[in-house]
N, C-alpha and C. Protein backbone atom coordinates (compact mmCIF):
# COMPACT_ATOMS: atom_id res chain seq x y z
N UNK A 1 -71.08 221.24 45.35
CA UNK A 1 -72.49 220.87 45.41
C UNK A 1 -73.25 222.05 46.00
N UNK A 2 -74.36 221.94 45.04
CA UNK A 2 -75.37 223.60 45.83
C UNK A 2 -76.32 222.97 46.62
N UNK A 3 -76.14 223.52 47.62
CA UNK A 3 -77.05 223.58 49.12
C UNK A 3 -78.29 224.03 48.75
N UNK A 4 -79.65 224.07 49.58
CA UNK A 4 -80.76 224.74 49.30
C UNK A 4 -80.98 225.37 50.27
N UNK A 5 -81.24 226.27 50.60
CA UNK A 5 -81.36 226.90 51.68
C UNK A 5 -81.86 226.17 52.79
N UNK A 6 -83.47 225.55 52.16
CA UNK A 6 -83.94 224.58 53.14
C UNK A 6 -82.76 223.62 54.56
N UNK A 7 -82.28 223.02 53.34
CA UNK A 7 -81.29 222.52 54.14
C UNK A 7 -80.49 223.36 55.21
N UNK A 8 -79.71 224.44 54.69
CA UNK A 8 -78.92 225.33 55.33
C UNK A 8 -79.27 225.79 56.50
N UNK A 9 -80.78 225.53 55.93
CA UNK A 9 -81.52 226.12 57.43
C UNK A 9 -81.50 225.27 59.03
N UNK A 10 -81.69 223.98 58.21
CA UNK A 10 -81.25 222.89 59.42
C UNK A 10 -80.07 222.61 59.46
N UNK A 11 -78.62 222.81 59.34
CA UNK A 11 -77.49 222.71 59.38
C UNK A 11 -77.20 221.60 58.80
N UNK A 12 -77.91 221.38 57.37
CA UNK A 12 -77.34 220.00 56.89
C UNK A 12 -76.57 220.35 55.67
N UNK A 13 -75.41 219.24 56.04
CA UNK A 13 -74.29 219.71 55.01
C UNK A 13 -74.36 218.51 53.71
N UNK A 14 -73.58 219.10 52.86
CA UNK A 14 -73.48 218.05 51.77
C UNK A 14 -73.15 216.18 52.05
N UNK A 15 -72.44 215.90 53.15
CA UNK A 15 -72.53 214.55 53.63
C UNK A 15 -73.88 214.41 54.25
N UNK A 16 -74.70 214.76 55.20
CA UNK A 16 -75.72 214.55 55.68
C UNK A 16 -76.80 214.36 55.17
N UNK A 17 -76.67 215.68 53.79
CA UNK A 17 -77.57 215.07 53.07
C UNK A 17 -77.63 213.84 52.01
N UNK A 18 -76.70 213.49 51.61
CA UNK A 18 -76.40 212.01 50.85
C UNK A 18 -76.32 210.82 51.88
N UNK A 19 -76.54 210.86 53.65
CA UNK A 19 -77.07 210.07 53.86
C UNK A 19 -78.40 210.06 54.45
N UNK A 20 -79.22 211.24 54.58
CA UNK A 20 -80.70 210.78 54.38
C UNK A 20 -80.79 210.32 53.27
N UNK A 21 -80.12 210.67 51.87
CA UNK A 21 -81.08 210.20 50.64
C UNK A 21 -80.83 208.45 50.54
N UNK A 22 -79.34 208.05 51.34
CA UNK A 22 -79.43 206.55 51.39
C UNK A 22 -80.48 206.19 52.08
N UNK A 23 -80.75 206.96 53.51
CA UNK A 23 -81.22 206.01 54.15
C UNK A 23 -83.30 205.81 53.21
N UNK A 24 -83.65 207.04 52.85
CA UNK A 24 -84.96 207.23 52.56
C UNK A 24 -84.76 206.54 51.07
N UNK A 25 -83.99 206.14 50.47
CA UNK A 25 -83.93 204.96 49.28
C UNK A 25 -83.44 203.95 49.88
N UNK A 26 -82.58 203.20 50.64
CA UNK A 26 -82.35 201.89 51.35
C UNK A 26 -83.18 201.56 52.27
N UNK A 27 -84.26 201.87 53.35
CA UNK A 27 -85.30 201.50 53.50
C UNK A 27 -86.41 201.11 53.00
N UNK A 28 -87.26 201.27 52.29
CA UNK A 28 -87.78 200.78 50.77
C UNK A 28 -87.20 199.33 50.38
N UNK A 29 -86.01 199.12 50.02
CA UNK A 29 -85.57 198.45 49.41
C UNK A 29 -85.31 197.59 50.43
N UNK A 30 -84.99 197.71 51.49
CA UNK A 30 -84.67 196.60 52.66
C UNK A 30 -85.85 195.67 52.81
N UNK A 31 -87.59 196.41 52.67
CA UNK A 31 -88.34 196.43 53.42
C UNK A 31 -88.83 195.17 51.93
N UNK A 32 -88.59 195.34 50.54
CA UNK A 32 -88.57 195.05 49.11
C UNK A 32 -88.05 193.46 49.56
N UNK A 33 -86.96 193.34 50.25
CA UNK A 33 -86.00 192.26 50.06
C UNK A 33 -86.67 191.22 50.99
N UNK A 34 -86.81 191.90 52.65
CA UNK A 34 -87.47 191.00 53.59
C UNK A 34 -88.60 190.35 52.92
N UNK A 35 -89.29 191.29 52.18
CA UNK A 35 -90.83 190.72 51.88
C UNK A 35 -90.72 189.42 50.91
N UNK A 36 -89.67 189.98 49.42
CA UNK A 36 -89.30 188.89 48.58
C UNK A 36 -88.68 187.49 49.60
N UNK A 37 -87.91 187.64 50.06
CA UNK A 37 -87.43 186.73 51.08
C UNK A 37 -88.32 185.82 51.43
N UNK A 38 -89.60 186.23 52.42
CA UNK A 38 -90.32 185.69 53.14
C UNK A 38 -92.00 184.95 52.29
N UNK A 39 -91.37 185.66 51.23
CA UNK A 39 -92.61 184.74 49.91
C UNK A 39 -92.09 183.70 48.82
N UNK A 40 -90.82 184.15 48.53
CA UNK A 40 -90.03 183.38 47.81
C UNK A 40 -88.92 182.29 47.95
N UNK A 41 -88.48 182.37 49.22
CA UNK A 41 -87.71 181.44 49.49
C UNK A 41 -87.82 180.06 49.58
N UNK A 42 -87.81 178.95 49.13
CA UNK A 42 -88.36 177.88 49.15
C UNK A 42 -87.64 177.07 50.42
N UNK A 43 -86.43 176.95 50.55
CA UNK A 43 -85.69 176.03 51.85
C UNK A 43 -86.75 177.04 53.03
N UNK A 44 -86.89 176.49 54.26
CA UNK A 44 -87.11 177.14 55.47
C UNK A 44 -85.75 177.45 56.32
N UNK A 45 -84.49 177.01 55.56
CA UNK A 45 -83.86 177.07 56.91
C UNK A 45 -82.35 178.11 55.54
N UNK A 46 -83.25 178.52 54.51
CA UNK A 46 -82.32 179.40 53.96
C UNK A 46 -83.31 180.55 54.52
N UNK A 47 -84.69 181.06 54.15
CA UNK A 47 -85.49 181.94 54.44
C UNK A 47 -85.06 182.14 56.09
N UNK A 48 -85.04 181.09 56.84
CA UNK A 48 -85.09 182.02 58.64
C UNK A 48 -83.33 182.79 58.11
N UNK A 49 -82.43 182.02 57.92
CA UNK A 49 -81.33 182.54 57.70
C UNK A 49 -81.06 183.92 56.83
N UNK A 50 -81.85 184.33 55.99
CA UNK A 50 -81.53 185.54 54.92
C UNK A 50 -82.43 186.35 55.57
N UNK A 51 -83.73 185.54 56.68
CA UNK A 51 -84.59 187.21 57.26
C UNK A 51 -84.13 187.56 58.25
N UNK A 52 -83.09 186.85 59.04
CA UNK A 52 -81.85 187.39 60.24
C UNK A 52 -80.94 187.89 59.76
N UNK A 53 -80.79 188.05 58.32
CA UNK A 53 -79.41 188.93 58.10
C UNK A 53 -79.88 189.89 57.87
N UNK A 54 -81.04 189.39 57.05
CA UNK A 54 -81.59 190.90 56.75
C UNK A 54 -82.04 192.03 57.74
N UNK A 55 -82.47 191.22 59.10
CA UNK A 55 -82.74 192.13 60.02
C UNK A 55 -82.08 192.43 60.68
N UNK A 56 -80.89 192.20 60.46
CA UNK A 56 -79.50 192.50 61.65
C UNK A 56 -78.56 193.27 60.63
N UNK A 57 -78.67 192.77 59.72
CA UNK A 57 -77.45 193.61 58.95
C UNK A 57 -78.12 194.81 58.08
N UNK A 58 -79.55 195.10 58.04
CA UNK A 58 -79.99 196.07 57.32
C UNK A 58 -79.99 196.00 55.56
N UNK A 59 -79.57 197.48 55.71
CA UNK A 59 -79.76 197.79 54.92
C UNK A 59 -78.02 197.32 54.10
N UNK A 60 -76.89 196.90 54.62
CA UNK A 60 -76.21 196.22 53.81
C UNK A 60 -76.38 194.96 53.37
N UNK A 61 -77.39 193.89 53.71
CA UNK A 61 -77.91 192.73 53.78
C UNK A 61 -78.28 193.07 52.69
N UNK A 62 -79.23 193.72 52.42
CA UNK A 62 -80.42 193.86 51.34
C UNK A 62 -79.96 193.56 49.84
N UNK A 63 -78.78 194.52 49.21
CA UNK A 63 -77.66 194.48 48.33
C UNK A 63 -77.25 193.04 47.71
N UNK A 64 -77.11 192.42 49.13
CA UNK A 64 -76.59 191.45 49.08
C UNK A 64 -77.44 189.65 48.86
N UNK A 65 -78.23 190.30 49.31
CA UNK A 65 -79.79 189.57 48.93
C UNK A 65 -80.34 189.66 47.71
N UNK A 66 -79.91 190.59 47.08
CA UNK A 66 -81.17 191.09 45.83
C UNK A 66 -79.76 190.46 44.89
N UNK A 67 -78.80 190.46 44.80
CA UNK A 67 -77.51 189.70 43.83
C UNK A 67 -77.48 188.45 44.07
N UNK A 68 -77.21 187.94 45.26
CA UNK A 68 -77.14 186.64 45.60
C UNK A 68 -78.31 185.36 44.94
N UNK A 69 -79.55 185.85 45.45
CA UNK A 69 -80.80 185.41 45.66
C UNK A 69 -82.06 185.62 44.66
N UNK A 70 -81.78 187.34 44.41
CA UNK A 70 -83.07 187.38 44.07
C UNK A 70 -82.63 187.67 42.31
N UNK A 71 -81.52 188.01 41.86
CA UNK A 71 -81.18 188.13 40.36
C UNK A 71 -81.01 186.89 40.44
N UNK A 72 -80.07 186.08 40.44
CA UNK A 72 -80.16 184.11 39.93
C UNK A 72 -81.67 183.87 39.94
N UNK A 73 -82.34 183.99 40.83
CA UNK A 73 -83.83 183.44 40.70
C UNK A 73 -84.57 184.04 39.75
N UNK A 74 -84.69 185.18 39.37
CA UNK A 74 -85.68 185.69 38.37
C UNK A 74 -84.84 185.23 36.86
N UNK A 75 -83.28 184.91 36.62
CA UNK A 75 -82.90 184.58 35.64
C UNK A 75 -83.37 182.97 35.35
N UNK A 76 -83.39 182.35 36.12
CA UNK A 76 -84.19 181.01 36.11
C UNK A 76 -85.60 180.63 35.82
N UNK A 77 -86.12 181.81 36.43
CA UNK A 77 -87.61 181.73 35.91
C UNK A 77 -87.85 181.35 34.53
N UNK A 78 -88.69 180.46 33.67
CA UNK A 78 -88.85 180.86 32.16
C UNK A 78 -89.33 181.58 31.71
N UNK A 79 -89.53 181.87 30.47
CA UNK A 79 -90.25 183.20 30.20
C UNK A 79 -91.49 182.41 29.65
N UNK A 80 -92.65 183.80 29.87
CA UNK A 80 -93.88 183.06 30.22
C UNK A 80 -94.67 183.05 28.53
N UNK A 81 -95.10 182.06 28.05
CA UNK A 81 -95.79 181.96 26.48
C UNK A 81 -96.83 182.77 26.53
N UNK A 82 -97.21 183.19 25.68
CA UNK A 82 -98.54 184.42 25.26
C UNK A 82 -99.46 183.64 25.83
N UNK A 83 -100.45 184.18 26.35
CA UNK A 83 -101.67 183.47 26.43
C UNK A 83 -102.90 183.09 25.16
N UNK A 84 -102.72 182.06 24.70
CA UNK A 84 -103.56 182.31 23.01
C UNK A 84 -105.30 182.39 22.71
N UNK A 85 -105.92 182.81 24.85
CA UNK A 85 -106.78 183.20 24.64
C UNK A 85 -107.35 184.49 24.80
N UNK A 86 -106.32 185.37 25.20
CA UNK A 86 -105.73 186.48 25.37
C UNK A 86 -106.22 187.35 23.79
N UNK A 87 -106.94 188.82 24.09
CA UNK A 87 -107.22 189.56 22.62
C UNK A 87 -105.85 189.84 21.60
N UNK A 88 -105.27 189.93 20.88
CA UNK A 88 -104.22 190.05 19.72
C UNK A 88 -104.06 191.41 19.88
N UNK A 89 -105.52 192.63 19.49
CA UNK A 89 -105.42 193.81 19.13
C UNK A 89 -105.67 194.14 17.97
N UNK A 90 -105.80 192.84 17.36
CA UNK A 90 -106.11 193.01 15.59
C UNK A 90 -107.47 192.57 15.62
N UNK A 91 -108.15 193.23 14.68
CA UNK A 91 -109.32 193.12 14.26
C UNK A 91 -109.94 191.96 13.58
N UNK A 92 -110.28 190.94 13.52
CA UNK A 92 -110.73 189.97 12.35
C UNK A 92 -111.66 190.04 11.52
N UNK A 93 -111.71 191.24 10.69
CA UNK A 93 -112.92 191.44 9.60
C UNK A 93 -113.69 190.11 8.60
C-alpha cells in the first residue's frame, strides 16, 4: 500500500490509517442508526433497548441494527402507487 507523504509526515502507517477511515465512515453511520432508531421504532421498550446498545456498543451496534431492524423493516414497507395526480411528463395535445 502507497503512503502519501501527508501521512508519513504524521507517522501514520498503513493500519492507522484504515482505522481513521473506519472510524470517519462508522460515525456517520452510528449517528444514521441512533436517529432511525429513535423515529422508527414503534415498541418503547425495543427503542430504549436498541438506543443503549447503540450507545454503549457503538459503532459495532450500528451493523447490527441496520440488519436486524432496519433491512426487515424497509422490506415490509409496501411499495408506494404513483400518485395519479402527479404530472406524467407527456404532453396531452
Amino acid at each position: 500500500m502507497h503512503i502519501t507523504p501527508f501521512a508519513a509526515s504524521f507517522g501514520l502507517g498503513a493500519a492507522e490509517l484504515m482505522i481513521l477511515f473506519i472510524i470517519f465512515c462508522g460515525f456517520p453511520f452510528w449517528i444514521w442508526m441512533i436517529v432511525d432508531c429513535a423515529t422508527h421504532e414503534s415498541s418503547p421498550g425495543a427503542k430504549v433497548g436498541w438506543i443503549v446498545a447503540l450507545a454503549l456498543a457503538g459503532v459495532i451496534a450500528a451493523p447490527l441494527y441496520f440488519f436486524a431492524r432496519k433491512l426487515p423493516r424497509k422490506k415490509k414497507e409496501p411499495n408506494q402507487a404513483p400518485d395519479p395526480t402527479a404530472p406524467s411528463g407527456r404532453d396531452s395535445a
